[in-house]
C-alpha atoms as a PDB file:
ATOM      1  CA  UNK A   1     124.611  75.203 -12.436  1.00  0.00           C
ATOM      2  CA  UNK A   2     122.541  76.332 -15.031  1.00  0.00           C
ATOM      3  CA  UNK A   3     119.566  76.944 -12.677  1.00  0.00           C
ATOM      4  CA  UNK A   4     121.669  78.944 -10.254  1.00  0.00           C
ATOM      5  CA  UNK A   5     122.278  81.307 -13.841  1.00  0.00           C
ATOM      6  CA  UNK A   6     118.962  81.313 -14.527  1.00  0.00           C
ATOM      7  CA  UNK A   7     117.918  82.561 -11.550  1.00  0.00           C
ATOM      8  CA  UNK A   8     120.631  85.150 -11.281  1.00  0.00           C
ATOM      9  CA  UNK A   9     119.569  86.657 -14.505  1.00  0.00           C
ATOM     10  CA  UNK A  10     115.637  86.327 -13.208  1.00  0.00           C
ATOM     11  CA  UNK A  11     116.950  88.568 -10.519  1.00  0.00           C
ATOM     12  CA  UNK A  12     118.436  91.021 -12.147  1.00  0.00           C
ATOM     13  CA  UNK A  13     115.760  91.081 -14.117  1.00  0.00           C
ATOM     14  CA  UNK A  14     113.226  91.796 -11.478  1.00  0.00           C
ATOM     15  CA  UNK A  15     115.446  94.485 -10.423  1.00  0.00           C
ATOM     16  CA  UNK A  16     115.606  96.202 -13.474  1.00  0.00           C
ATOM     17  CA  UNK A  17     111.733  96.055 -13.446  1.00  0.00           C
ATOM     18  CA  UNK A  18     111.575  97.475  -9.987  1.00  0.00           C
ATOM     19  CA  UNK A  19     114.016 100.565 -11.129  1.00  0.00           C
ATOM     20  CA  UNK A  20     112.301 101.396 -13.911  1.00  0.00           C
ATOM     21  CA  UNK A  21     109.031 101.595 -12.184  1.00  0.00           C
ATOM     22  CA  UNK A  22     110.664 103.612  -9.795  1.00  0.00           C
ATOM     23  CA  UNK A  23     112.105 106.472 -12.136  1.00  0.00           C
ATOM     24  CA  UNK A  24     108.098 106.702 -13.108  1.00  0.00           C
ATOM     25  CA  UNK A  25     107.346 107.495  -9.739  1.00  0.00           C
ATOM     26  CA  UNK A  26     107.874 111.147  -7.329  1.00  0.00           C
ATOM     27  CA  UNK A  27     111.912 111.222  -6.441  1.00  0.00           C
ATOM     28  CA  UNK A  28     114.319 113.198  -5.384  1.00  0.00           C
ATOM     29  CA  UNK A  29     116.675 114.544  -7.816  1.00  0.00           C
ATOM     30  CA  UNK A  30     119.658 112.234  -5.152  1.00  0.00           C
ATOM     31  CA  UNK A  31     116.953 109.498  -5.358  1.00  0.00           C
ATOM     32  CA  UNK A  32     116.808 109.381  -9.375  1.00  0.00           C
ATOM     33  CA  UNK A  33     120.267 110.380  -9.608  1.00  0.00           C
ATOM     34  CA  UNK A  34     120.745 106.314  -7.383  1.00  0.00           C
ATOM     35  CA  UNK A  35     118.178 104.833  -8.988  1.00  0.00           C
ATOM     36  CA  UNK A  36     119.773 105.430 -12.485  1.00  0.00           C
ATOM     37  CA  UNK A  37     122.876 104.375 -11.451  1.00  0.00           C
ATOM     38  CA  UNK A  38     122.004 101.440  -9.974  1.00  0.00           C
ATOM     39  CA  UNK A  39     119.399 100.690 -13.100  1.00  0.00           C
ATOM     40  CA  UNK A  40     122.707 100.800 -15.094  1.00  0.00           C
ATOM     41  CA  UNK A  41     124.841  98.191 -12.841  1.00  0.00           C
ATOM     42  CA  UNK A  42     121.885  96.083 -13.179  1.00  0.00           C
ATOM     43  CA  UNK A  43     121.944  96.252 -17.021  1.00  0.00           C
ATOM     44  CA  UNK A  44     125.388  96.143 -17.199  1.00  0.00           C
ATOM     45  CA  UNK A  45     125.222  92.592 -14.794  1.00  0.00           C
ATOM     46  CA  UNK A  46     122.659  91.299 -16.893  1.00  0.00           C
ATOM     47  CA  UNK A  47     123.953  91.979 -20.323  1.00  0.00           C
ATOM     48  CA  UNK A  48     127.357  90.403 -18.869  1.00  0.00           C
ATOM     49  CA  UNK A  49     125.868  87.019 -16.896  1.00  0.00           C
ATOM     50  CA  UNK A  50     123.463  86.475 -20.491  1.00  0.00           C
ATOM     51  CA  UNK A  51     126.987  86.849 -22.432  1.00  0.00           C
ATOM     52  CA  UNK A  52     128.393  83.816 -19.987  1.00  0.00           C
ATOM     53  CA  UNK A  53     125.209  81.815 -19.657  1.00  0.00           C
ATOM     54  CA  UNK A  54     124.584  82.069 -23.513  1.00  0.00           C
ATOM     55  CA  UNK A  55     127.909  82.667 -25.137  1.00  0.00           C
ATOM     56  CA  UNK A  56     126.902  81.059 -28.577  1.00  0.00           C
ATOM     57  CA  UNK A  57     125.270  83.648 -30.981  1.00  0.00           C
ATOM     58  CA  UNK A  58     123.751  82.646 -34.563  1.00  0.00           C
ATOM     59  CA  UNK A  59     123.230  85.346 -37.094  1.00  0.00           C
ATOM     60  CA  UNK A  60     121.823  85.424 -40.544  1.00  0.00           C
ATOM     61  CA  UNK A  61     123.441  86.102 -43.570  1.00  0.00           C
ATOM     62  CA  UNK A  62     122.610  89.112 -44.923  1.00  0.00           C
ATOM     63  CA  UNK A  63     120.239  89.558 -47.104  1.00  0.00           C
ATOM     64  CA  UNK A  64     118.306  87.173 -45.622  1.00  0.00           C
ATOM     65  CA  UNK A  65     114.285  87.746 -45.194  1.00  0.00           C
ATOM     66  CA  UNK A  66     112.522  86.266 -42.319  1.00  0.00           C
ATOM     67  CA  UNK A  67     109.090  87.687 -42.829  1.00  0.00           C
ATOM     68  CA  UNK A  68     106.337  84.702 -42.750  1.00  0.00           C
ATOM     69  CA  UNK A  69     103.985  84.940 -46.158  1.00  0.00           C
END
């Protein structure tokens, strides 16, 4: 199960890649106006399969410094 998440989110990762190489290319203001868009569902999928595939979170208490001497 885990793999099947893993890959999911290696998708949507490539995806994400692909878009944003994309925008830096020669489009269409309909083409970049899609691409966008769908750059955004793909962020929004990822963001929201990470949340279920990694629900724990740790955070420091403040104050905290985790620079290496």
């Amino acid at each position: 199960m885990l793999d099947e998440y893993l890959a999911r989110i290696r998708a949507h990762r490539n995806n994400i890649h692909r878009y944003r190489r994309l925008l830096k290319s020669n489009l269409s203001d309909v083409e970049r106006q899609f691409i966008e868009r769908r750059l955004t569902e793909e962020q929004t999928a990822l963001l929201s399969l990470s949340a279920e595939t990694f629900p724990l979170a740790f955070s420091l208490p403040k104050g905290t410094d985790m620079s290496v001497s």
